[in-house]
N, C-alpha and C. Protein backbone atom coordinates (compact mmCIF):
# COMPACT_ATOMS: atom_id res chain seq x y z
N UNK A 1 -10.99 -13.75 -27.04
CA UNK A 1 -11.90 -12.61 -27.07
C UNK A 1 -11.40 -11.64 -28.13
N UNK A 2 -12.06 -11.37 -29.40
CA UNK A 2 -11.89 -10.28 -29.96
C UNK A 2 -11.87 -8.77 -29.49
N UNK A 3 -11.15 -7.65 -30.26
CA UNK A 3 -11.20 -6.88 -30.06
C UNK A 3 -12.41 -5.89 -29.50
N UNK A 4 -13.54 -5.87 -30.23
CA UNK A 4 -15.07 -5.66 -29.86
C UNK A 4 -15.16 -6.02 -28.12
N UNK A 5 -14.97 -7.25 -28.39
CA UNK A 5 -15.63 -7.79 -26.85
C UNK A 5 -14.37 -7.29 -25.56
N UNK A 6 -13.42 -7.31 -25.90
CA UNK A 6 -12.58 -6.57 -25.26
C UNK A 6 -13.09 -4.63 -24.85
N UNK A 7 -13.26 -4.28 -25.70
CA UNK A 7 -13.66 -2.92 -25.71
C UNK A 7 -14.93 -2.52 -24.66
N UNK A 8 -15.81 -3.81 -25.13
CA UNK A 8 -16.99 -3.22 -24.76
C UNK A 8 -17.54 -4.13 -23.21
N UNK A 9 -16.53 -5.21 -22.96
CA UNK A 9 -16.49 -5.74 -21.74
C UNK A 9 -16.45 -4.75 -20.52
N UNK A 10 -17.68 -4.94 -19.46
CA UNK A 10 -17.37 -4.33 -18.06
C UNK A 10 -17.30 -5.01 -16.98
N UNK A 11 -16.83 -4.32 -16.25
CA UNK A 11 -16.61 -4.68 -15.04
C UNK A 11 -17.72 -4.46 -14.05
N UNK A 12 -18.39 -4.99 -13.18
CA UNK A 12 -19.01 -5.08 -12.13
C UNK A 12 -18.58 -3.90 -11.10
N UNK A 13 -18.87 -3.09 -10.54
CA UNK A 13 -18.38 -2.52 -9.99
C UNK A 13 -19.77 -2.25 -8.61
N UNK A 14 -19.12 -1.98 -7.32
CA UNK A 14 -20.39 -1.42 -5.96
C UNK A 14 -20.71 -0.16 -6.28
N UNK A 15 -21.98 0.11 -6.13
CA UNK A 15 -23.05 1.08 -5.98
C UNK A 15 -22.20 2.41 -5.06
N UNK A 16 -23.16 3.29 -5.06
CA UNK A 16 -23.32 4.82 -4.63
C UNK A 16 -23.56 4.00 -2.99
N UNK A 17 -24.90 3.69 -3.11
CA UNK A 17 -25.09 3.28 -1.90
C UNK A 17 -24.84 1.84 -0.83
N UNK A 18 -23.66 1.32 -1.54
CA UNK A 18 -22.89 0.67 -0.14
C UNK A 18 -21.57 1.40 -0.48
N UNK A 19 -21.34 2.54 -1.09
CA UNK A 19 -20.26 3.34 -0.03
C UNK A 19 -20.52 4.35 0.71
N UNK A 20 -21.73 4.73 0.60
CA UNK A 20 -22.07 5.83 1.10
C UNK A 20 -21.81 5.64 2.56
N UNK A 21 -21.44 7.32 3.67
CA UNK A 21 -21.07 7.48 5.06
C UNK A 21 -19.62 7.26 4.84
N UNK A 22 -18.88 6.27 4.25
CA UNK A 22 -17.65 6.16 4.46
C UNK A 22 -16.81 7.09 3.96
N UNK A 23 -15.81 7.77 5.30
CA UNK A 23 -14.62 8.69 4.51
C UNK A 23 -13.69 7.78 3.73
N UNK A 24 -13.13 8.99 2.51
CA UNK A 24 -12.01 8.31 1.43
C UNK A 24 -11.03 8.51 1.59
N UNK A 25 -10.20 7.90 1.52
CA UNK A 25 -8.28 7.83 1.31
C UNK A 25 -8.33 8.09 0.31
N UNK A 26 -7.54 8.41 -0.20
CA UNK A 26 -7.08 8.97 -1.42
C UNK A 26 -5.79 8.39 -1.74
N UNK A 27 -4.84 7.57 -2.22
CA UNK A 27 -3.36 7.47 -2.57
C UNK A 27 -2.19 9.05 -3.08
N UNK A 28 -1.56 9.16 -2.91
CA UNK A 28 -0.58 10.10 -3.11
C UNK A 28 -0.01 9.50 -4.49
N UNK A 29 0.26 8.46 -3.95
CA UNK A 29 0.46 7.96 -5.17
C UNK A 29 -0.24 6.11 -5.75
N UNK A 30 -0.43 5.96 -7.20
CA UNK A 30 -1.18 4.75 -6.58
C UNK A 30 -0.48 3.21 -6.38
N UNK A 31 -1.34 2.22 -5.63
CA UNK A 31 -0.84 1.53 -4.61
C UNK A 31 -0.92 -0.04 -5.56
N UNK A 32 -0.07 -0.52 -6.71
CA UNK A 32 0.21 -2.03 -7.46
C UNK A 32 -0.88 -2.85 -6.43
N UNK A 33 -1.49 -3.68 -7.06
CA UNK A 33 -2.85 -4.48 -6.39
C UNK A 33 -2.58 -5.81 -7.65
N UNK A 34 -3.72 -7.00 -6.56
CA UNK A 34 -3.83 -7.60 -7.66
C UNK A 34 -5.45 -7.58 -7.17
N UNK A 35 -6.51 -7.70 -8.05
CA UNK A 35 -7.54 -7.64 -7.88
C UNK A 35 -8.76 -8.74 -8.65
N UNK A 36 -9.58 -9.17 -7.78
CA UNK A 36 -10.70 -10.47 -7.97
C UNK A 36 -12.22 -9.34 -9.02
N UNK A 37 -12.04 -9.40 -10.19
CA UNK A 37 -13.31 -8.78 -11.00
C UNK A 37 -14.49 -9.69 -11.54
N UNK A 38 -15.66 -9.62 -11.16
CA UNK A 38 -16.60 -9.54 -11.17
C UNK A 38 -16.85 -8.64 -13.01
N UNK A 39 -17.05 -9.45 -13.76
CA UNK A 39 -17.51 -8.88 -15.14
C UNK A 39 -18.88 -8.97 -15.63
N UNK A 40 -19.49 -7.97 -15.83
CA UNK A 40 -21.01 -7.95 -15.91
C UNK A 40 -21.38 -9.47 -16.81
N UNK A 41 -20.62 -10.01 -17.62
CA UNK A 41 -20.65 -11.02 -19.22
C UNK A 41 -20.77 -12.55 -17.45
N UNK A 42 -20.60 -12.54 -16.60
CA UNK A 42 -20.45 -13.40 -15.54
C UNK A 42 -19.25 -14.01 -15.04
N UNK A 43 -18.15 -13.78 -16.07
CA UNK A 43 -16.81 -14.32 -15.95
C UNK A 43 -16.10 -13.17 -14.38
N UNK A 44 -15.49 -14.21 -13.73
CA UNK A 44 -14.42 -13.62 -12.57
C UNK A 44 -13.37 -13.63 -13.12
N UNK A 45 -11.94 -13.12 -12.66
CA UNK A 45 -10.97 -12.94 -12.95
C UNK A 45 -10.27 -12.10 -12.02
N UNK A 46 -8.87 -12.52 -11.85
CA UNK A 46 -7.68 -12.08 -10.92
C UNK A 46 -6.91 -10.90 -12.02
N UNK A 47 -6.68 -9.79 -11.41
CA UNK A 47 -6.26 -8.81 -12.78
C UNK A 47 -4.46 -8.01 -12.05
N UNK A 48 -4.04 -7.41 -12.71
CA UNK A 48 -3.09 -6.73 -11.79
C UNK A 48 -3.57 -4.94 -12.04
N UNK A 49 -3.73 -4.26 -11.08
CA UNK A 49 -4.54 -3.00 -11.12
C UNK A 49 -3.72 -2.30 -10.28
N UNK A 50 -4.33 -1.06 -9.77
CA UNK A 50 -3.60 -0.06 -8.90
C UNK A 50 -5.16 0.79 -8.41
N UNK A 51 -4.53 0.20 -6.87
CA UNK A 51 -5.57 1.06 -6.04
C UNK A 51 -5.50 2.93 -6.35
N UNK A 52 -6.46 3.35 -5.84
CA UNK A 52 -6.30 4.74 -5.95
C UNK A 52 -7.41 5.39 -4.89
N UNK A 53 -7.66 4.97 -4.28
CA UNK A 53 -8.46 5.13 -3.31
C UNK A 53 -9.21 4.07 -2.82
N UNK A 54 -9.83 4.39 -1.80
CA UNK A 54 -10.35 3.07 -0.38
C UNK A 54 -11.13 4.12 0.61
N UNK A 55 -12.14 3.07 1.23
CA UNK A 55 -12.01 3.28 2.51
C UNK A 55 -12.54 2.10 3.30
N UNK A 56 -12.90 2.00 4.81
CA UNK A 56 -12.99 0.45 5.53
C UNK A 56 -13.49 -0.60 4.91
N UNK A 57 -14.24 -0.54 3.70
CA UNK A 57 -14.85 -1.56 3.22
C UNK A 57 -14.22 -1.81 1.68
N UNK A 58 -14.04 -0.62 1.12
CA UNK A 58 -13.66 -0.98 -0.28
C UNK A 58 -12.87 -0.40 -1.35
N UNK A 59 -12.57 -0.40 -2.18
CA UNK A 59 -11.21 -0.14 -2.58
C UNK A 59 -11.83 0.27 -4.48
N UNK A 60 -11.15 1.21 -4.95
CA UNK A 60 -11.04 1.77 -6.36
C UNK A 60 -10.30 0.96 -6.62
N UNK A 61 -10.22 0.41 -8.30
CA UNK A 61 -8.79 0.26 -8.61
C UNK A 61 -9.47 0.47 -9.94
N UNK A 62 -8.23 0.81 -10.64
CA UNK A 62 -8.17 0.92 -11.86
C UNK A 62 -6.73 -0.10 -12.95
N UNK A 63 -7.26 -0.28 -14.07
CA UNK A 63 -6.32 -1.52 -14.78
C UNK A 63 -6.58 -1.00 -16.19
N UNK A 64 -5.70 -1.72 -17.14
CA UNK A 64 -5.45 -1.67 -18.41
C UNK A 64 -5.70 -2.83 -19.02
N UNK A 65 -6.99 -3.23 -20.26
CA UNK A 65 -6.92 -4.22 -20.74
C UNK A 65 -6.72 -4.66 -22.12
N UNK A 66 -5.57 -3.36 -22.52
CA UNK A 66 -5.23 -3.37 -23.58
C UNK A 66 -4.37 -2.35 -23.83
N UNK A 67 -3.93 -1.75 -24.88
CA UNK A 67 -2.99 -0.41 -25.11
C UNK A 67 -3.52 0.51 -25.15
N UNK A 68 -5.33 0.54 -25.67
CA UNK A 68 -6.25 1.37 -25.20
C UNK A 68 -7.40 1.29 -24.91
N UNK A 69 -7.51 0.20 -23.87
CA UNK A 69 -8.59 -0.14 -23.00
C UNK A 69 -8.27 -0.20 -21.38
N UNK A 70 -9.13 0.71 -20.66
CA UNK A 70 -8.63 0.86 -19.31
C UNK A 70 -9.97 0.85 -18.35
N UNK A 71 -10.08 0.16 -17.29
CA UNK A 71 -11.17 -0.02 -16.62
C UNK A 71 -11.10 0.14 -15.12
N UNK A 72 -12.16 0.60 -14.80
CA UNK A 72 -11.79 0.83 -13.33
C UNK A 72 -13.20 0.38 -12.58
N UNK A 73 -13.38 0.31 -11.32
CA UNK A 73 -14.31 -0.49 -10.35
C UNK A 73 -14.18 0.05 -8.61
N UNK A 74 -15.08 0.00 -8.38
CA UNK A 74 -15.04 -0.45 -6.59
C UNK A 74 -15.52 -1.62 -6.63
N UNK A 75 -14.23 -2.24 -5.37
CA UNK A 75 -14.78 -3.34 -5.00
C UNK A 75 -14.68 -4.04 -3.65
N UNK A 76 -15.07 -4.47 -3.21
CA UNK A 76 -15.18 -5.00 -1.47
C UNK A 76 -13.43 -5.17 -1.10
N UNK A 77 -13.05 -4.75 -0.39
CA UNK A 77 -11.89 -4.79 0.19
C UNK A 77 -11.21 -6.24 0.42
N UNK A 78 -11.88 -7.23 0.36
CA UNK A 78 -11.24 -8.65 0.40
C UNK A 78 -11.18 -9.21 -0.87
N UNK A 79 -11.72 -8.44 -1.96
CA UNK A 79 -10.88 -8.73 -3.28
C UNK A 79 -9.80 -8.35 -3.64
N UNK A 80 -8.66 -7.63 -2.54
CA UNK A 80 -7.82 -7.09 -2.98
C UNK A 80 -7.00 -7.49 -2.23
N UNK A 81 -5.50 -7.34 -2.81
CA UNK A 81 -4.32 -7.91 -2.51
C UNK A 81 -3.42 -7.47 -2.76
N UNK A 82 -2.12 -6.41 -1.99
CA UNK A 82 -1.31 -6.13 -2.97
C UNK A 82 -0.02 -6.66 -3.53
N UNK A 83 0.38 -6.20 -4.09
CA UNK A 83 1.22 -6.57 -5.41
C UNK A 83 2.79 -6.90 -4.45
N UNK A 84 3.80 -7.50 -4.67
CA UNK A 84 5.24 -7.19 -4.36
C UNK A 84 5.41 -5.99 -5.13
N UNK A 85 6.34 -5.25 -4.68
CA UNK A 85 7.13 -4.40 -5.19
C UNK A 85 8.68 -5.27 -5.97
């Protein structure tokens, strides 16, 4: 993947309204994940990210896909996994 397609690649991310009603967690600090993405182009992929909020169903994370490309998503809570420390 060239640079371009790198840049301008997104991520899939859930709607306003399947989180809506649910209260948010927030992280204090954020929480090493590895995470299942959904890319609008149709490609899936396992990424390493950092939660930053959740709640019963689903989870923020945000990732780096480059030195200055950074992407972030909600996504259903069983795409996520976290990381060893």
């Amino acid at each position: 993947m060239n640079g371009y397609q790198q840049r301008h690649r997104r991520p899939s991310s859930l709607r306003g309204e399947q989180l809506a009603g649910e209260p948010v967690t927030w992280a204090a600090v954020p929480i090493p994940v590895f995470v299942w993405v959904d890319w609008a182009d149709g490609n899936v992929e396992e990424v390493a990210a950092e939660a930053t909020e959740w709640t019963r169903r689903a989870v923020h994370v945000r990732w780096k896909g480059g030195p200055r490309i950074g992407y972030e998503a909600w996504v259903w809570v069983g795409a996520v996994r976290r990381r060893p420390s």
